[in-house]
Each structure stands twice: as C-alpha cells, then as structure tokens.
PDB file of N, CA and C in Angstrom:
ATOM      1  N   UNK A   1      16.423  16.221 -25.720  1.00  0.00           N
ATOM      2  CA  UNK A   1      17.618  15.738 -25.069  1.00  0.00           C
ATOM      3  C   UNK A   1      18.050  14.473 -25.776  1.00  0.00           C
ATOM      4  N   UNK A   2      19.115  14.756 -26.085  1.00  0.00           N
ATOM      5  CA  UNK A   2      19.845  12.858 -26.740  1.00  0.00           C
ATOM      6  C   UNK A   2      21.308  13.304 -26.635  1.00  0.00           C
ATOM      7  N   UNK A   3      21.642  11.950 -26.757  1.00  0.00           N
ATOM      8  CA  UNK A   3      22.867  11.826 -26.610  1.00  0.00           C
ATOM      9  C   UNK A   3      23.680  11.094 -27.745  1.00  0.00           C
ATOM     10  N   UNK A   4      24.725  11.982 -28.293  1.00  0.00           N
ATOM     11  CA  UNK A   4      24.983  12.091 -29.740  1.00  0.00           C
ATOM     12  C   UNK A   4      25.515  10.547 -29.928  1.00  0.00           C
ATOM     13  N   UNK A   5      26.283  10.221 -30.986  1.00  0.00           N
ATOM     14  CA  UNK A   5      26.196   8.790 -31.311  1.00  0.00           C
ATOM     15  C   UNK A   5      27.604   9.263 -32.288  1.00  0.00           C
ATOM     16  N   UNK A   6      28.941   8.605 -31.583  1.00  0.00           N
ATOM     17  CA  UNK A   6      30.031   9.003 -32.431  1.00  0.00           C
ATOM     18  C   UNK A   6      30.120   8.252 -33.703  1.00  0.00           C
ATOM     19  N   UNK A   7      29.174   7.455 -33.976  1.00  0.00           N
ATOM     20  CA  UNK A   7      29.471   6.694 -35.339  1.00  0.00           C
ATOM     21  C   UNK A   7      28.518   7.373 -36.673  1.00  0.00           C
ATOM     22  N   UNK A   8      27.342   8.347 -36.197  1.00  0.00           N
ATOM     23  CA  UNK A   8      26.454   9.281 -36.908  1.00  0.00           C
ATOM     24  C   UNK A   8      25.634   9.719 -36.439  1.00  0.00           C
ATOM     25  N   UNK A   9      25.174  10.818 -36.797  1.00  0.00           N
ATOM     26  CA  UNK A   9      24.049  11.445 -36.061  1.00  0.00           C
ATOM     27  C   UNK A   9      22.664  10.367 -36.246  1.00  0.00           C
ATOM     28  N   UNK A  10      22.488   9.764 -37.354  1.00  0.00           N
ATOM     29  CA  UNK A  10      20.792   9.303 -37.647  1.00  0.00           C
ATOM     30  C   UNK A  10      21.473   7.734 -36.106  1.00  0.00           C
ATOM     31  N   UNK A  11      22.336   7.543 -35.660  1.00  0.00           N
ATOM     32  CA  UNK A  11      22.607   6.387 -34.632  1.00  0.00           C
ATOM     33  C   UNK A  11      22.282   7.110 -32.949  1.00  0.00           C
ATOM     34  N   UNK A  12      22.117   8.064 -33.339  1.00  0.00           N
ATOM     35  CA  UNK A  12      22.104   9.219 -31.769  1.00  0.00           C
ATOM     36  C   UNK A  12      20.573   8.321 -31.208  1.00  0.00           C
ATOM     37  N   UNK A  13      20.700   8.471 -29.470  1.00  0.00           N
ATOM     38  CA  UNK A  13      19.780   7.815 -28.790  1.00  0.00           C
ATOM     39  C   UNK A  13      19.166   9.301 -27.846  1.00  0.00           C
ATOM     40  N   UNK A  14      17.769   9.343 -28.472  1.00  0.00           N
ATOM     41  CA  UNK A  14      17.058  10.294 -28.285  1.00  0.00           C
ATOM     42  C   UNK A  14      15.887   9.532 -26.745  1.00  0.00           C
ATOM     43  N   UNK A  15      15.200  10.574 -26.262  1.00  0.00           N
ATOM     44  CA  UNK A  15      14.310  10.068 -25.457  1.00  0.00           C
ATOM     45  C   UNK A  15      13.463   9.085 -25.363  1.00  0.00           C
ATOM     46  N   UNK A  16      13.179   9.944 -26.821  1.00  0.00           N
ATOM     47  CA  UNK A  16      11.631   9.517 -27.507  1.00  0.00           C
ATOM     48  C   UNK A  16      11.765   8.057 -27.829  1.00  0.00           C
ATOM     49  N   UNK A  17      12.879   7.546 -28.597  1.00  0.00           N
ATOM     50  CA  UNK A  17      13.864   6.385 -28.857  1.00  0.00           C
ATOM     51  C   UNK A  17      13.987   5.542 -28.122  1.00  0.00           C
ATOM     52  N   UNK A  18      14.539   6.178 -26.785  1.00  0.00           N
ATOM     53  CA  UNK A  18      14.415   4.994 -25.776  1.00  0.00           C
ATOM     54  C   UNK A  18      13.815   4.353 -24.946  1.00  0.00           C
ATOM     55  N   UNK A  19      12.181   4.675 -24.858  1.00  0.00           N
ATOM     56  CA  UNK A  19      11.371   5.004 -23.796  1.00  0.00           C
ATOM     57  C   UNK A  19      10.703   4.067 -24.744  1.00  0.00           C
ATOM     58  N   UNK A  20       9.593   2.710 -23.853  1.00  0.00           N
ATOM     59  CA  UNK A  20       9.054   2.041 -24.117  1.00  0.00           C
ATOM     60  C   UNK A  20       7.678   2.254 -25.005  1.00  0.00           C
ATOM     61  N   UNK A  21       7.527   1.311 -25.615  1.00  0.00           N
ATOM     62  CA  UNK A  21       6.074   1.470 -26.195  1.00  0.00           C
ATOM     63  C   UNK A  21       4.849   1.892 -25.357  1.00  0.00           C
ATOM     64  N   UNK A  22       3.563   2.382 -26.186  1.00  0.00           N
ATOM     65  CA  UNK A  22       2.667   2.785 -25.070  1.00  0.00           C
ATOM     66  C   UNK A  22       2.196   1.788 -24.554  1.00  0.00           C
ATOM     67  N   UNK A  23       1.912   0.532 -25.008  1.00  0.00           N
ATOM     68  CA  UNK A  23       1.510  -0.513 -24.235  1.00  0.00           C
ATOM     69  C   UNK A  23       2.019  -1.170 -23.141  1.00  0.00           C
ATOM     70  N   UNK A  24       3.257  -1.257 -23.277  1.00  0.00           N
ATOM     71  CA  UNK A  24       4.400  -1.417 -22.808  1.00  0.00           C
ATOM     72  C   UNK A  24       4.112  -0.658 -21.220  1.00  0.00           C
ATOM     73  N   UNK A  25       4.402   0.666 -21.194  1.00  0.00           N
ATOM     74  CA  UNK A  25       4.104   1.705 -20.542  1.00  0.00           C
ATOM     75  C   UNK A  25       2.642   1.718 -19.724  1.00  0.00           C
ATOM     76  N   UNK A  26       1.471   1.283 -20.662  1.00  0.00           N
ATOM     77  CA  UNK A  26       0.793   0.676 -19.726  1.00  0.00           C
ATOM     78  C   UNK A  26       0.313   0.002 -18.724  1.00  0.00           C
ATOM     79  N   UNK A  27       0.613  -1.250 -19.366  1.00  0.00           N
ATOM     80  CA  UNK A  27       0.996  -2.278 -18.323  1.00  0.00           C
ATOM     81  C   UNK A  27       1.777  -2.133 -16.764  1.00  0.00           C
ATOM     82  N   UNK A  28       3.050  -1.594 -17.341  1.00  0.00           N
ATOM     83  CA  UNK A  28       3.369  -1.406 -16.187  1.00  0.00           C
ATOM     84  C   UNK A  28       3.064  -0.613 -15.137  1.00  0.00           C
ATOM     85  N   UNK A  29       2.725   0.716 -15.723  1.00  0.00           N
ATOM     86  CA  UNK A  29       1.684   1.974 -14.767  1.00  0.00           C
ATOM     87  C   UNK A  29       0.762   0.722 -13.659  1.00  0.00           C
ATOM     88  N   UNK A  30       0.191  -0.091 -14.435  1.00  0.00           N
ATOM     89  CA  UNK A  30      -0.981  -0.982 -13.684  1.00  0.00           C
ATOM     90  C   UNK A  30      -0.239  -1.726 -13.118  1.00  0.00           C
ATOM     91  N   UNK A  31       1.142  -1.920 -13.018  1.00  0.00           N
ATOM     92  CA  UNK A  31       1.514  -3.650 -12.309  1.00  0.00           C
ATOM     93  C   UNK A  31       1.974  -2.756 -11.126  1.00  0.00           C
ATOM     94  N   UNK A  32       2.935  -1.204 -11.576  1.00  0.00           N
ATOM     95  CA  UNK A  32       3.186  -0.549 -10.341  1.00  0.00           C
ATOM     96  C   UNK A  32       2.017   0.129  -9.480  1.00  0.00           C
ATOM     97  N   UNK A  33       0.878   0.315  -9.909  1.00  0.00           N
ATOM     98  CA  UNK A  33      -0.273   0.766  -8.961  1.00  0.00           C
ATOM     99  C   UNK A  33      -0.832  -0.097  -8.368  1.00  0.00           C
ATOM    100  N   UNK A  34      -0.593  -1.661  -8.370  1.00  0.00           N
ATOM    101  CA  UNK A  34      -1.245  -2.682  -7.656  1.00  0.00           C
ATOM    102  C   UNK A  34      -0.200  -3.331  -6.710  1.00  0.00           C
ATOM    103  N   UNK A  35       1.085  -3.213  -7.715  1.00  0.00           N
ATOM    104  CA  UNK A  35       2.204  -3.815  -6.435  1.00  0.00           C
ATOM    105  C   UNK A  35       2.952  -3.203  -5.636  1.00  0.00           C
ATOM    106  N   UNK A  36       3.215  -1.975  -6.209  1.00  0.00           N
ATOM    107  CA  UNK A  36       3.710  -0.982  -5.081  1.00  0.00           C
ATOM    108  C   UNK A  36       2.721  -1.203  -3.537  1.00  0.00           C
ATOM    109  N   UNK A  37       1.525  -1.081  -3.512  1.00  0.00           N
ATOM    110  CA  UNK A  37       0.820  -0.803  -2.324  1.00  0.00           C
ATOM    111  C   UNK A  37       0.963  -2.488  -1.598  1.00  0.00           C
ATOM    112  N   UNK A  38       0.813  -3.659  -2.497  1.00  0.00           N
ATOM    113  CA  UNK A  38       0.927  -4.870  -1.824  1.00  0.00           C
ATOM    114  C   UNK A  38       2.260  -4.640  -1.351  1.00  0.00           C
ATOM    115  N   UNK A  39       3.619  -3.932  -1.559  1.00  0.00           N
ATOM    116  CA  UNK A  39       4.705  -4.531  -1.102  1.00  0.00           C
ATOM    117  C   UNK A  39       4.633  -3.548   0.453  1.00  0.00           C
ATOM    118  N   UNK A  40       3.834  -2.621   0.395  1.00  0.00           N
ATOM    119  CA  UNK A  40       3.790  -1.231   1.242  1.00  0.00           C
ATOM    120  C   UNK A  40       3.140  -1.811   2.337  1.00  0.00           C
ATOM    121  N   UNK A  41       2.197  -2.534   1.717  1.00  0.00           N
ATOM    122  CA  UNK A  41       1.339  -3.299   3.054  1.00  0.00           C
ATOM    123  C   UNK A  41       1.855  -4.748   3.755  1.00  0.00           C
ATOM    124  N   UNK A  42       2.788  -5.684   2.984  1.00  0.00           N
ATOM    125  CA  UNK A  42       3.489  -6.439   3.540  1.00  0.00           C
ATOM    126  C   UNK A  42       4.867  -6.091   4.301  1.00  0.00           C
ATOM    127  N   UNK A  43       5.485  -5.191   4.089  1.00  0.00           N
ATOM    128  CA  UNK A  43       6.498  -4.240   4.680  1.00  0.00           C
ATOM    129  C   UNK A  43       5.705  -3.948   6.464  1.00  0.00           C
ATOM    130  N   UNK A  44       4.668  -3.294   5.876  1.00  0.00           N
ATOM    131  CA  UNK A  44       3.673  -2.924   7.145  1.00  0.00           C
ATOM    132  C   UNK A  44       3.412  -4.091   8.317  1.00  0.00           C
ATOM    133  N   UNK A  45       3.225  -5.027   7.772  1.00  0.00           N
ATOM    134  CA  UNK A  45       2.150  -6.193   8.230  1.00  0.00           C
ATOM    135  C   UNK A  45       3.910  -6.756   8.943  1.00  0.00           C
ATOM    136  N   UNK A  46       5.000  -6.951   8.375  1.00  0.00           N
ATOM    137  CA  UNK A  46       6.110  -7.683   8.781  1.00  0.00           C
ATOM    138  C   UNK A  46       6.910  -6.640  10.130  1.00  0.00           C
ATOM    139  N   UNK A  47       6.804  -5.685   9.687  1.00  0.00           N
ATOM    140  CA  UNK A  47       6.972  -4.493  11.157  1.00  0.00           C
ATOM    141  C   UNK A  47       6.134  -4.646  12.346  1.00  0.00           C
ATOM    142  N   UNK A  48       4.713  -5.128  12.451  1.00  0.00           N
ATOM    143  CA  UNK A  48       3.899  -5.441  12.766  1.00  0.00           C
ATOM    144  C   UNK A  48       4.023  -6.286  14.182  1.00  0.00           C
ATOM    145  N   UNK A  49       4.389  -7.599  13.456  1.00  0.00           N
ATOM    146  CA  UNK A  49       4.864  -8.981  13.328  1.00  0.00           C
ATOM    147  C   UNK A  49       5.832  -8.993  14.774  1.00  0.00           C
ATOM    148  N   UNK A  50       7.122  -8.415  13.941  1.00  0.00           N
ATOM    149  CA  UNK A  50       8.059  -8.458  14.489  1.00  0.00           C
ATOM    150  C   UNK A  50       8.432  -7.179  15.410  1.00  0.00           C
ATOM    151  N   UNK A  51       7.469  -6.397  15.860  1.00  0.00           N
ATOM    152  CA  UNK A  51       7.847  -5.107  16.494  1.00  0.00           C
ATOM    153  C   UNK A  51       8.301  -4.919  17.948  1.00  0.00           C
ATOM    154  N   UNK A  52       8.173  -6.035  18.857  1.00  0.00           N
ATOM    155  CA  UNK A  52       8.512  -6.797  20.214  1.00  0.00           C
ATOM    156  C   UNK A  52       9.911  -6.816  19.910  1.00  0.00           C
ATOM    157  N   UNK A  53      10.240  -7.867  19.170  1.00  0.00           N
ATOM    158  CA  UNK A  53      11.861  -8.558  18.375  1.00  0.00           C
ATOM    159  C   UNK A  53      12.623  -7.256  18.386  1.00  0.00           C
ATOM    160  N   UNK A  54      12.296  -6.111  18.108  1.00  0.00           N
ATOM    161  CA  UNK A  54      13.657  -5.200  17.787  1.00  0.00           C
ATOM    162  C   UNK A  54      13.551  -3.993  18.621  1.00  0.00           C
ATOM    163  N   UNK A  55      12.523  -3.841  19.475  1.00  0.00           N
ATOM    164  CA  UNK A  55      12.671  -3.041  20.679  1.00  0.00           C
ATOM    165  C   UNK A  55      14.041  -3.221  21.250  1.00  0.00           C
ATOM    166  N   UNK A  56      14.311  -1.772  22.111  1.00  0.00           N
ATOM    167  CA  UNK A  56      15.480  -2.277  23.053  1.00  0.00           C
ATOM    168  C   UNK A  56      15.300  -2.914  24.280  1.00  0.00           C
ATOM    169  N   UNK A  57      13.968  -3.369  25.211  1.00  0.00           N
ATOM    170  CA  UNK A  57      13.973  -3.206  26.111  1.00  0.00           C
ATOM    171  C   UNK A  57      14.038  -4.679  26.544  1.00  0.00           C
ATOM    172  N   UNK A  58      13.925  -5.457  25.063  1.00  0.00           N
ATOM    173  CA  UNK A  58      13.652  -6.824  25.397  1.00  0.00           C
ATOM    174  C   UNK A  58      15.107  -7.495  24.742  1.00  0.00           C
ATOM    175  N   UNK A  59      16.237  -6.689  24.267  1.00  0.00           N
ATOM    176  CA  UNK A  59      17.590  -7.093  24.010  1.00  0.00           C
ATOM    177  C   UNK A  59      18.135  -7.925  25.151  1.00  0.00           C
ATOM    178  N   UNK A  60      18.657  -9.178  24.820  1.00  0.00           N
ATOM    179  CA  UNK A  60      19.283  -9.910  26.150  1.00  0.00           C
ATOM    180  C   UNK A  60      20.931  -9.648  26.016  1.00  0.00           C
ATOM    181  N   UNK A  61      21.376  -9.379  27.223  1.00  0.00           N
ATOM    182  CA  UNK A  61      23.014  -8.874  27.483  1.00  0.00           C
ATOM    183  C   UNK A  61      23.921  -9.816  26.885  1.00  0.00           C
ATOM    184  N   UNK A  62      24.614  -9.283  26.065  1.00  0.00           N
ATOM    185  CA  UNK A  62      26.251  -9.828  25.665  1.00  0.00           C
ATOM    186  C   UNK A  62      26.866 -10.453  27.073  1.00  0.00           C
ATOM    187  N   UNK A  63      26.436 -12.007  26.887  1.00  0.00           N
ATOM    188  CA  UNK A  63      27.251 -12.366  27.980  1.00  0.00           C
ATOM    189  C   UNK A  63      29.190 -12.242  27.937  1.00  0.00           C
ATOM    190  N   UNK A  64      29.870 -12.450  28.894  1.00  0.00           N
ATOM    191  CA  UNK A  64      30.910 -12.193  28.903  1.00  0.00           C
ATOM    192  C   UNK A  64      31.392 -13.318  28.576  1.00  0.00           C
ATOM    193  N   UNK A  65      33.281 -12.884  28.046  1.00  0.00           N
ATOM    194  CA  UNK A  65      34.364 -13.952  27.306  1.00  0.00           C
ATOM    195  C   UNK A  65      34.437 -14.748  28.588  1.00  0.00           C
ATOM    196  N   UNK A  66      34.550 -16.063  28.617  1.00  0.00           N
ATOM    197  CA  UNK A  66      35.024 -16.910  29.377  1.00  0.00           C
ATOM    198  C   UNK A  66      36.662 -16.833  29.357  1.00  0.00           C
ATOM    199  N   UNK A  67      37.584 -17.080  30.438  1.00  0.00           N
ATOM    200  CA  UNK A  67      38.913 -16.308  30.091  1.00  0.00           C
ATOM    201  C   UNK A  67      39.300 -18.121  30.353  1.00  0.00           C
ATOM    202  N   UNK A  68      40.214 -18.208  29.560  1.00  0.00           N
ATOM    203  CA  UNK A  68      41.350 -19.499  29.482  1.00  0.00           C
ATOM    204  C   UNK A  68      41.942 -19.780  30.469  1.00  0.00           C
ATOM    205  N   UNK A  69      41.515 -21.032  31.147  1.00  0.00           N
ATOM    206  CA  UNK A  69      42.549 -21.540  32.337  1.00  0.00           C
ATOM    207  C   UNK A  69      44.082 -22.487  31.655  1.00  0.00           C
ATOM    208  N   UNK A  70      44.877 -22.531  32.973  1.00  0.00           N
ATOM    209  CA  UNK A  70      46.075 -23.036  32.174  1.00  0.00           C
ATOM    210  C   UNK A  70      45.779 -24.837  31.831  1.00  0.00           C
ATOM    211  N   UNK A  71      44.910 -25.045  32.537  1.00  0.00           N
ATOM    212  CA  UNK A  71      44.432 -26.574  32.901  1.00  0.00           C
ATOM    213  C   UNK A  71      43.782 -27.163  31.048  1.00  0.00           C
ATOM    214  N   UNK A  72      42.939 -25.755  30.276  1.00  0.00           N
ATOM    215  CA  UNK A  72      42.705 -26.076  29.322  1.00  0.00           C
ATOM    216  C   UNK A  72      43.502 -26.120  28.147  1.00  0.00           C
ATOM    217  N   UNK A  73      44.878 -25.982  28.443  1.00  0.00           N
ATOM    218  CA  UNK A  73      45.835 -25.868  27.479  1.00  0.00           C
ATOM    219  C   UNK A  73      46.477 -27.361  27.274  1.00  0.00           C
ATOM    220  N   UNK A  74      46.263 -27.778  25.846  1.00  0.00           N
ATOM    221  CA  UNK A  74      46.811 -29.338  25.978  1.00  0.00           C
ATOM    222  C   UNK A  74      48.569 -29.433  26.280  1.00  0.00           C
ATOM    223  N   UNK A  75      48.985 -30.449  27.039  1.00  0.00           N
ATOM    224  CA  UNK A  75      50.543 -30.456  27.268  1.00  0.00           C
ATOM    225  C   UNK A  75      51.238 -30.746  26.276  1.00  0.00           C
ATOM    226  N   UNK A  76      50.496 -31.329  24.897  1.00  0.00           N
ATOM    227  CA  UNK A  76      51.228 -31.881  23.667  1.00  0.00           C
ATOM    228  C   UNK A  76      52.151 -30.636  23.253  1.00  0.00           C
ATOM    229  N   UNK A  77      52.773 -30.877  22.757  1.00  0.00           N
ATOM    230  CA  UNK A  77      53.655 -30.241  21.583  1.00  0.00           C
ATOM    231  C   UNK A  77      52.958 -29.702  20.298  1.00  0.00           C
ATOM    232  N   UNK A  78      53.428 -28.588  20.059  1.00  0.00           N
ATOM    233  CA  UNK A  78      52.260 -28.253  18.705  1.00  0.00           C
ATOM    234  C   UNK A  78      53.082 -28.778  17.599  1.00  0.00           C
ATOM    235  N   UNK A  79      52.526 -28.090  16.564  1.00  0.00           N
ATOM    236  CA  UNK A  79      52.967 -29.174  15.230  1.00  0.00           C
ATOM    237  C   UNK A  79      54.471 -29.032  14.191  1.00  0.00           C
ATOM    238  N   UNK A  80      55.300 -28.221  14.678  1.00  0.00           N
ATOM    239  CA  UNK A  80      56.221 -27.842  14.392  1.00  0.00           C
ATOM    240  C   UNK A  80      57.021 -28.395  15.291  1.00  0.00           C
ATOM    241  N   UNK A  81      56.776 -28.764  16.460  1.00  0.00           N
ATOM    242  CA  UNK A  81      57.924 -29.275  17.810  1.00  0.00           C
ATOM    243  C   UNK A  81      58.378 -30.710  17.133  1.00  0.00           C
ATOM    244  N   UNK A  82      59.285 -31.153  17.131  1.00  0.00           N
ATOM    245  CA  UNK A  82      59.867 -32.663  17.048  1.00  0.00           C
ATOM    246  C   UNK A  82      60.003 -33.030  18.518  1.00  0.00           C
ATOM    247  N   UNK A  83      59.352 -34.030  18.941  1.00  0.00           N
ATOM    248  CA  UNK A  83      58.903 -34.601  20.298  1.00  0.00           C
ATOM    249  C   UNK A  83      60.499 -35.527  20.238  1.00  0.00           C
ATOM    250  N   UNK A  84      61.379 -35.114  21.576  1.00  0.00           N
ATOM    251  CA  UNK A  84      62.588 -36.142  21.619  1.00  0.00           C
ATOM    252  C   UNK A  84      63.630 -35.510  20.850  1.00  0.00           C
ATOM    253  N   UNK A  85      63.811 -34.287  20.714  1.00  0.00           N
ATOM    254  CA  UNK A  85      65.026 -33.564  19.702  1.00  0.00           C
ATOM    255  C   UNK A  85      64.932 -32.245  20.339  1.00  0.00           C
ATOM    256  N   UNK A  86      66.134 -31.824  20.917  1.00  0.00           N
ATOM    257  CA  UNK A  86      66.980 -31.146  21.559  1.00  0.00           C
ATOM    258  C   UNK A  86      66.555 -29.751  20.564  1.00  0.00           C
ATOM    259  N   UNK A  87      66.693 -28.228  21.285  1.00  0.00           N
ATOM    260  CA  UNK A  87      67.031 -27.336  20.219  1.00  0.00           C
ATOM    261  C   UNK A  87      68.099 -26.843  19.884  1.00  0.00           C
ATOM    262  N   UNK A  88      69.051 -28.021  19.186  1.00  0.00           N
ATOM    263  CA  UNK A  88      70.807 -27.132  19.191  1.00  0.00           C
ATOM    264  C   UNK A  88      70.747 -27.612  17.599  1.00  0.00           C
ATOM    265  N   UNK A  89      71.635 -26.201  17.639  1.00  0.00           N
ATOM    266  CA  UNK A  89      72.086 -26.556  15.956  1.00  0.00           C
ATOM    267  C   UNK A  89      72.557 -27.915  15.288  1.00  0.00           C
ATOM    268  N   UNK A  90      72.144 -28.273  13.915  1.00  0.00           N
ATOM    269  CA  UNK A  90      72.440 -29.194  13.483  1.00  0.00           C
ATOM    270  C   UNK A  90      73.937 -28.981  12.643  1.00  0.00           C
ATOM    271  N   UNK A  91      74.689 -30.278  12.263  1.00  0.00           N
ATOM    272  CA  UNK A  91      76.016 -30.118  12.226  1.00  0.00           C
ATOM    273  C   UNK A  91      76.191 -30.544  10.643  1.00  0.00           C
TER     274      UNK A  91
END
C-alpha cells in the first residue's frame, strides 16, 4: 500500500517508509504496556473517589428565579434619557 507522490514515483510514501524504526517501536510497545494500565487504574481509582458526587439521588434542586419587584427598579433615567428635556422635536 503507498500512496503515489505527484512529483515521482522513487518520492511515493510507502508503509514500510513511514512506520518508525524498530527501536523506536519498541520503546513505545513498553511505555504503552505500562501506561495504558496506570491511566486504566487512575480513571478507576477517580470513579471511585467521586462515585457519591454524580449519583442522582444526592443532586440538590434547581432552586427557583427570584421574580423582580417594581421597588427594585432604580427611578433614575437610563443612559440615553436627557434628565430636564421635553420629548418634542427639535427646531
């Protein structure tokens, strides 16, 4: 399997080509057979942990919107009003 190379064939990127050295390849076989299982078991251990926290039974209720009284509305003028000026056309 490769995949041709429009500038020449000897530029084509073959498998064999792209695939790391054997050492290379080593190493990592060993870093993924030791860390895969540490991340499997901290995954584990954090579910664990926290398994109370995301039950439903211990969810506390969406308290409700407090609704706006008119008392909390300031009497000012907002910021577009000219305080002392009439709304009639100007001349």
């Amino acid at each position: 399997m490769s995949c041709p190379s429009s500038t020449g064939p000897d530029r084509s990127l073959t498998v064999a080509g792209a695939a790391a050295g054997p050492y290379t390849l080593r190493i990592l076989t060993w870093v993924a057979a030791f860390g895969a299982p540490v991340v499997i078991a901290y995954q584990a251990w954090t579910y664990w942990v926290f398994r109370r926290r995301i039950g439903r039974a211990r969810k506390a209720p969406i308290p409700a919107p407090i609704p706006a009284q008119a008392e909390d509305v300031p009497d000012r003028p907002g910021p577009l009003h000219r305080s002392g000026e009439e709304d009639a056309p100007r001349a």
